[in-house]
C-alpha atoms as a PDB file:
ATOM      1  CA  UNK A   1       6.075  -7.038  22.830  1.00  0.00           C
ATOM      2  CA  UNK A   2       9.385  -6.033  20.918  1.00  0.00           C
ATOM      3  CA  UNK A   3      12.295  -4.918  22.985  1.00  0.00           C
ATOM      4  CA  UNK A   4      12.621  -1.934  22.201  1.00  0.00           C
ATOM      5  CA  UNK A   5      16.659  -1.632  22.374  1.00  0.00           C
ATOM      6  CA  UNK A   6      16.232  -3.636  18.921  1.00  0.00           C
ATOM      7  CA  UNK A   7      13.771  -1.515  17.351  1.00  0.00           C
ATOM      8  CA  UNK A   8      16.189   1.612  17.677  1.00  0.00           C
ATOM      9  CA  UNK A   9      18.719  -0.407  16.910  1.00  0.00           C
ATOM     10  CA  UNK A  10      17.170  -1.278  13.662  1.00  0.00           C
ATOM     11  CA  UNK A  11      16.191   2.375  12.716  1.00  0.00           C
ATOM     12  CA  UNK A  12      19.885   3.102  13.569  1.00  0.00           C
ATOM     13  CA  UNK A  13      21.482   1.023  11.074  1.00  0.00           C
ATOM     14  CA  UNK A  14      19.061   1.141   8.358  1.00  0.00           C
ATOM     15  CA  UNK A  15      19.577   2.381   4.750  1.00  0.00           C
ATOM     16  CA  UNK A  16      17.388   5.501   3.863  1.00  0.00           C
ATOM     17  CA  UNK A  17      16.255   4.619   0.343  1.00  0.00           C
ATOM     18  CA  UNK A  18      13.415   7.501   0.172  1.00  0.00           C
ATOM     19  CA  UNK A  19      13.445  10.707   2.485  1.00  0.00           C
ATOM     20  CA  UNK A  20      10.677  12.331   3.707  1.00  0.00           C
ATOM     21  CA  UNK A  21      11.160  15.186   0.893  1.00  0.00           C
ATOM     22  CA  UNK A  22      11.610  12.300  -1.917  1.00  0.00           C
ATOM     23  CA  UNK A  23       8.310  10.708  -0.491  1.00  0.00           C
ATOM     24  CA  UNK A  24       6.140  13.644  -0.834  1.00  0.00           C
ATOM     25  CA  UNK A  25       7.346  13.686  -4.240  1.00  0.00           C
ATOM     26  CA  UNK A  26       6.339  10.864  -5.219  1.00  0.00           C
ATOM     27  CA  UNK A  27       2.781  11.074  -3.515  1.00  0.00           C
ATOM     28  CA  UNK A  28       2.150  14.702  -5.741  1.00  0.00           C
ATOM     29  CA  UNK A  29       3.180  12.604  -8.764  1.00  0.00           C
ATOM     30  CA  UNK A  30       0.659   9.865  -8.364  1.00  0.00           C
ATOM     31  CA  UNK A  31      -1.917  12.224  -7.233  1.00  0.00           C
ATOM     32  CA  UNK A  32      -1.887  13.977 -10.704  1.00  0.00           C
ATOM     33  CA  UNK A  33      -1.996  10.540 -12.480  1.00  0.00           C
ATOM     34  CA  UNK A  34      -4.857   9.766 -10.361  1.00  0.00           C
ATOM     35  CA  UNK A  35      -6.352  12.466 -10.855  1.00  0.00           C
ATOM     36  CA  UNK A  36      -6.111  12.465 -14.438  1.00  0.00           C
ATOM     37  CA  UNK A  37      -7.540   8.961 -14.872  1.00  0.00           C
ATOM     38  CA  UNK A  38     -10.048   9.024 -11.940  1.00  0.00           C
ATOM     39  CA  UNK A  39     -11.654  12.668 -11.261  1.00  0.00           C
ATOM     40  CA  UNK A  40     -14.550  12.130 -13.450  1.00  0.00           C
ATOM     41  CA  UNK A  41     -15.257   8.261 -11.919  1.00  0.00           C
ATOM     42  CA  UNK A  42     -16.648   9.042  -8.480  1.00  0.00           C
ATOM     43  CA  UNK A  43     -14.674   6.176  -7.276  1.00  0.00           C
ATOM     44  CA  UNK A  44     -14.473   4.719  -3.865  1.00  0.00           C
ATOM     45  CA  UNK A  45     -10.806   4.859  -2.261  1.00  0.00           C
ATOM     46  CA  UNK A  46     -10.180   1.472  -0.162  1.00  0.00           C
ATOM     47  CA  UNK A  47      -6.825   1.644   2.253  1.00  0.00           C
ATOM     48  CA  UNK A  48      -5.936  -1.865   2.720  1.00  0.00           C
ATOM     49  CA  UNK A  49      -4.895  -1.718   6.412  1.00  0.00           C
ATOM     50  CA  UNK A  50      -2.994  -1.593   8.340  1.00  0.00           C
ATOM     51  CA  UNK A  51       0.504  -0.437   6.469  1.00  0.00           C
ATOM     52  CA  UNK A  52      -1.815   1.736   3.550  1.00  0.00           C
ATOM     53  CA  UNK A  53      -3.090   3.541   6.585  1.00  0.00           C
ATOM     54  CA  UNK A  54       0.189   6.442   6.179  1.00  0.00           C
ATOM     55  CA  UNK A  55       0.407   6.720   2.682  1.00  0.00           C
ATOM     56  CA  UNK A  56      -3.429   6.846   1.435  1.00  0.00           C
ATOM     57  CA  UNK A  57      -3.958   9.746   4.392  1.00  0.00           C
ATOM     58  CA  UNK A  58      -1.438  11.800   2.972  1.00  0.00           C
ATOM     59  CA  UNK A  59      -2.375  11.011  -0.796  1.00  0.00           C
ATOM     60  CA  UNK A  60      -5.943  11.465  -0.444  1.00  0.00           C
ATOM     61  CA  UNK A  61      -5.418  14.677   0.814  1.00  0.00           C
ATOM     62  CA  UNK A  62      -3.730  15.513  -2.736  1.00  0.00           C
ATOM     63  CA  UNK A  63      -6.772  14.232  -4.439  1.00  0.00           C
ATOM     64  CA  UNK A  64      -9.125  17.316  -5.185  1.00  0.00           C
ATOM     65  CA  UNK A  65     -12.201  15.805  -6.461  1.00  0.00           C
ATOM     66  CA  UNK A  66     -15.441  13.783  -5.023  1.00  0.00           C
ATOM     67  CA  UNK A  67     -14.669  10.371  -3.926  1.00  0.00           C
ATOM     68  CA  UNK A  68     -15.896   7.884  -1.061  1.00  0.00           C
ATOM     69  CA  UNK A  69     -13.369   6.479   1.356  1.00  0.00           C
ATOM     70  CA  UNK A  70     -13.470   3.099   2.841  1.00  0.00           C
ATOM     71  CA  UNK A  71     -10.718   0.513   3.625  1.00  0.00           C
ATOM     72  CA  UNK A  72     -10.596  -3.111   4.341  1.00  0.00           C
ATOM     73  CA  UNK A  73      -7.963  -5.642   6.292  1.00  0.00           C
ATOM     74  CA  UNK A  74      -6.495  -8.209   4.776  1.00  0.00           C
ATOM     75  CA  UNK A  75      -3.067  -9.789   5.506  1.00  0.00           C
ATOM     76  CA  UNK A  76      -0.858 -12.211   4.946  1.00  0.00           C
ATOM     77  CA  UNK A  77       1.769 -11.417   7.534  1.00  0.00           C
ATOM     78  CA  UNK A  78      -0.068 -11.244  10.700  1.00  0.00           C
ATOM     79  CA  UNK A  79       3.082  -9.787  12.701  1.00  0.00           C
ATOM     80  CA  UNK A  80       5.893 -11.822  10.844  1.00  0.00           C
ATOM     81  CA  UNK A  81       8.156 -10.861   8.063  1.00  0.00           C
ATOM     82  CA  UNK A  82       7.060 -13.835   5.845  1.00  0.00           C
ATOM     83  CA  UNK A  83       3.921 -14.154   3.811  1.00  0.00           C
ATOM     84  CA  UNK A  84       1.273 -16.821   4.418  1.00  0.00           C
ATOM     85  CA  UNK A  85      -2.063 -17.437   4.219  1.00  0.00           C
ATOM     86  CA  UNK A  86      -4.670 -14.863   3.546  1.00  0.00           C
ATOM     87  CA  UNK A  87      -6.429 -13.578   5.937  1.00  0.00           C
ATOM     88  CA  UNK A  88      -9.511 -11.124   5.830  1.00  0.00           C
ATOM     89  CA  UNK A  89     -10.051  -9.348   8.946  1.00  0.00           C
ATOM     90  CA  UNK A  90     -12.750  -6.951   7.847  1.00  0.00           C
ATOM     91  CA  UNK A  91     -14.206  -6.134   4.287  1.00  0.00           C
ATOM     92  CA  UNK A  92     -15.472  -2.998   2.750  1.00  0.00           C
ATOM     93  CA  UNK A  93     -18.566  -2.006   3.793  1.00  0.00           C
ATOM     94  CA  UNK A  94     -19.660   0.302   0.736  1.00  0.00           C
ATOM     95  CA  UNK A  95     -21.131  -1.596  -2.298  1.00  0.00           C
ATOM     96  CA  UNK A  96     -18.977  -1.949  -4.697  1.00  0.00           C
ATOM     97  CA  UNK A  97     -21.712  -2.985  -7.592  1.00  0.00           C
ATOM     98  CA  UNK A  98     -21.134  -0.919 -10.499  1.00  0.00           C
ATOM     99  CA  UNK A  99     -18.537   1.378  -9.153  1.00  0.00           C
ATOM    100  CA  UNK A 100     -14.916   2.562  -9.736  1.00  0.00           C
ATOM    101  CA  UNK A 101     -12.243   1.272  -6.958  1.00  0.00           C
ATOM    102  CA  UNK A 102      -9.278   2.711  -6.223  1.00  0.00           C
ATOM    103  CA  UNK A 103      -6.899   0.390  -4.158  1.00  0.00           C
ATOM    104  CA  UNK A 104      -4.566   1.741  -1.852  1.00  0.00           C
ATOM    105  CA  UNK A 105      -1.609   0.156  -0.560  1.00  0.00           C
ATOM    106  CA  UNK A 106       1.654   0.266   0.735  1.00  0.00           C
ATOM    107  CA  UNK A 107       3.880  -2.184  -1.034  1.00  0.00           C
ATOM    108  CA  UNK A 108       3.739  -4.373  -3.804  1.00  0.00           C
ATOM    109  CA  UNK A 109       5.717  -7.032  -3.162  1.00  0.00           C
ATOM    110  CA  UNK A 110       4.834 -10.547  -4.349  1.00  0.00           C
ATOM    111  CA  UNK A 111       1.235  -9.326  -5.301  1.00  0.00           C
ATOM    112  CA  UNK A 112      -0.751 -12.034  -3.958  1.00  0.00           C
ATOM    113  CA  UNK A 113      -2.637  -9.621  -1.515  1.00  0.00           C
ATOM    114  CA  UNK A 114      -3.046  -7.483  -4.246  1.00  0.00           C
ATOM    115  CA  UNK A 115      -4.863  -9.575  -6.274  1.00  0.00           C
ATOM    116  CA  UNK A 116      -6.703 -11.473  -4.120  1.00  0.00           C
ATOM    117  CA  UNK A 117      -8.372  -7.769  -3.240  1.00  0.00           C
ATOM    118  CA  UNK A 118      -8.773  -7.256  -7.055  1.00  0.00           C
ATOM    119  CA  UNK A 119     -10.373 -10.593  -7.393  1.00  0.00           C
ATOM    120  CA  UNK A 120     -12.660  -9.111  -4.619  1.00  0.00           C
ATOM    121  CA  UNK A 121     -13.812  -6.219  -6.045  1.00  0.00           C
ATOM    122  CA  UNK A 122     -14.410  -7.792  -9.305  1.00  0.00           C
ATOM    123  CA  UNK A 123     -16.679 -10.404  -7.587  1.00  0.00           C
ATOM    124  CA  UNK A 124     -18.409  -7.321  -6.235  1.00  0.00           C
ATOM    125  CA  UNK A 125     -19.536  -6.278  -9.597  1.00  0.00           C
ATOM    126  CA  UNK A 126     -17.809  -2.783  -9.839  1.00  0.00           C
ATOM    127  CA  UNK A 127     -17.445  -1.019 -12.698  1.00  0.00           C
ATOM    128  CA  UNK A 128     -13.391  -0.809 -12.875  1.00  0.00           C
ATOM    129  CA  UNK A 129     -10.506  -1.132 -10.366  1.00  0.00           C
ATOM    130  CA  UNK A 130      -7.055   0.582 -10.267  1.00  0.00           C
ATOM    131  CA  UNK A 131      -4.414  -0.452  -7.763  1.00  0.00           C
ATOM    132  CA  UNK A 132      -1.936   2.362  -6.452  1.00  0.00           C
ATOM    133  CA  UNK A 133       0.932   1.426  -3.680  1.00  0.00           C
ATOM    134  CA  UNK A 134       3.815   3.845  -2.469  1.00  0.00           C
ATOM    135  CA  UNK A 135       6.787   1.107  -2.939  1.00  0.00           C
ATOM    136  CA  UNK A 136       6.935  -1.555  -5.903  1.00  0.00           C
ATOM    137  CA  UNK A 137       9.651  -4.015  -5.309  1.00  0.00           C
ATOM    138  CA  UNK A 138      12.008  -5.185  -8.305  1.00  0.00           C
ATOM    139  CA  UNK A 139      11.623  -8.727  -7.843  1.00  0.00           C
ATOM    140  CA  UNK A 140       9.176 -11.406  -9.842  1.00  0.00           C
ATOM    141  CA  UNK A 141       5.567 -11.968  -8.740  1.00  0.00           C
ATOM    142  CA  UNK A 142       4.026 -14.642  -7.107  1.00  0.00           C
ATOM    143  CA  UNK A 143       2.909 -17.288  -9.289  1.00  0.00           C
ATOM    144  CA  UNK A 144      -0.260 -16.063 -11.022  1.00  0.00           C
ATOM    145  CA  UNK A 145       0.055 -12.485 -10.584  1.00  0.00           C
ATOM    146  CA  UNK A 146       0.160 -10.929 -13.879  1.00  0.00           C
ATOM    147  CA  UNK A 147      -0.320  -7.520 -13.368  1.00  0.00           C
ATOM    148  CA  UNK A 148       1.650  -3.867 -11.911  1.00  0.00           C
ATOM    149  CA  UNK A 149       0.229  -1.295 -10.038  1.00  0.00           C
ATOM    150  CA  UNK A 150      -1.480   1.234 -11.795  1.00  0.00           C
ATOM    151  CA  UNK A 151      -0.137   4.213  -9.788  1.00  0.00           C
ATOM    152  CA  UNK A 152       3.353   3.241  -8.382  1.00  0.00           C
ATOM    153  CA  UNK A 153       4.970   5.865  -5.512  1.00  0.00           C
ATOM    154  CA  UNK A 154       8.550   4.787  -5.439  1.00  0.00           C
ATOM    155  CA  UNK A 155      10.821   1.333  -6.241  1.00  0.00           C
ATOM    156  CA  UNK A 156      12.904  -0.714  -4.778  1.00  0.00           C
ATOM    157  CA  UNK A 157      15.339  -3.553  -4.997  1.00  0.00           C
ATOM    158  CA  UNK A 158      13.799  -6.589  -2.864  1.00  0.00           C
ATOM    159  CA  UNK A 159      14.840  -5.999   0.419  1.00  0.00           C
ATOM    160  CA  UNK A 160      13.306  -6.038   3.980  1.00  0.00           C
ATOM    161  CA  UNK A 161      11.994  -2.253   4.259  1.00  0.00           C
ATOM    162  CA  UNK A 162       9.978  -0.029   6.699  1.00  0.00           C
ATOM    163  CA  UNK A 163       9.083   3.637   7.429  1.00  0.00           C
ATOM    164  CA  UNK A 164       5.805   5.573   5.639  1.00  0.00           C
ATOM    165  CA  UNK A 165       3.335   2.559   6.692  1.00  0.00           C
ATOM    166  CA  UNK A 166       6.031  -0.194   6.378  1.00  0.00           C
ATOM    167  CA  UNK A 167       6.580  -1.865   9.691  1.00  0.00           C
ATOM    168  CA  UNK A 168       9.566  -3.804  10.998  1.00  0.00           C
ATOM    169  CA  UNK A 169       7.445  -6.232  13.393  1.00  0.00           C
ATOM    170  CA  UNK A 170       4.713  -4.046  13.548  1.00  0.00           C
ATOM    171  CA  UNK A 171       6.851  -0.781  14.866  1.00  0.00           C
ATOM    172  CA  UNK A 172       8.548   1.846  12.354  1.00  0.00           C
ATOM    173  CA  UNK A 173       5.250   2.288  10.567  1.00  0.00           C
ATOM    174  CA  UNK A 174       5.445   6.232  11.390  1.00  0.00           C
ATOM    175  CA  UNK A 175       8.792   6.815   9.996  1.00  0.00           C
ATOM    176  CA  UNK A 176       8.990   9.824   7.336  1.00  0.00           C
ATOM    177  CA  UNK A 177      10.536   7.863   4.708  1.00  0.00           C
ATOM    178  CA  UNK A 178      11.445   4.414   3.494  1.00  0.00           C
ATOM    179  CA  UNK A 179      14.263   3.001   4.959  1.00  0.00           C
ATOM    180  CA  UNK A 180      16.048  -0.746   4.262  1.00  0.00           C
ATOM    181  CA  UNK A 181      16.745  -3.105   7.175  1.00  0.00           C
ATOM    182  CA  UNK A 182      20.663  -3.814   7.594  1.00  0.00           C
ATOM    183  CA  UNK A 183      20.665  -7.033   8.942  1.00  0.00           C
END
């Protein structure tokens, strides 16, 4: 358990980079591009958990055509600031054979996570996959990553953020915009 004193102290100090206003935004921006590309697809949506859990709710919502919604868990954080390993924790349980994907998740940041779930999907036969994420960070990939997101929210310079599914060791997730850690 955090101490709490810290958390607040955290949110206290930290840069807003992204308000609540700025976020929504950005969410009715990729929901149009989305829906341009994807409306006639039938794709399935998959939240990457736990941090895509804020941002696909409220862009789904913006998405006004049929789709299937699923997620899956995969990390390589596990309650630390510093990537490692990857870890699945539960896959998708729709079939992916033959199908569009839509990937939904908070940050691209190194993009290994990212395209280890690509990798995935494709392995899974389907049909196409798209990646969308509410924060890029302006910083270089991890070796062997050679893509961007196809729908991108908001960016960022590469610094330690929270706030709209972002945690600071696993708190600030529900705060209504992104926010930079002064440390």
């Amino acid at each position: 358990m955090q101490d709490i004193q810290k958390i607040n102290d955290v949110l206290k100090n930290a840069e807003c980079l992204y308000s609540a206003s700025e976020i929504n935004e950005a969410l009715d921006r990729m929901a149009n591009e989305i829906t341009e590309r994807l409306q006639n697809t039938n794709p399935i949506i998959l939240c990457v958990m736990s941090g895509a859990m804020v941002p696909a709710g409220h862009l789904i919502t913006r998405l006004h055509f049929p789709l299937e919604l699923g997620y899956l868990h995969v990390t390589r954080y596990r309650g630390t600031n510093r990537g490692g390993d990857l870890h699945w924790l539960v896959e998708p349980r729709q079939s992916l054979n033959d199908r569009t994907i839509l990937v939904i998740d908070d940050i691209m940041d190194g993009g290994l996570t990212l395209a280890a779930i690509i990798d995935y999907c494709r392995q899974a036969k389907c049909k196409d996959v798209h990646t969308a994420v509410m924060v890029s960070k302006k910083r270089k990939r991890e070796a062997g990553v050679n893509f961007e997101p196809d729908f991108v929210g908001v960016e960022t310079e590469d610094k330690y953020l929270f706030g709209f599914g972002l945690d600071y060791n696993e708190y600030l997730r529900n705060v209504p915009g992104i926010y930079a850690v002064n440390e």
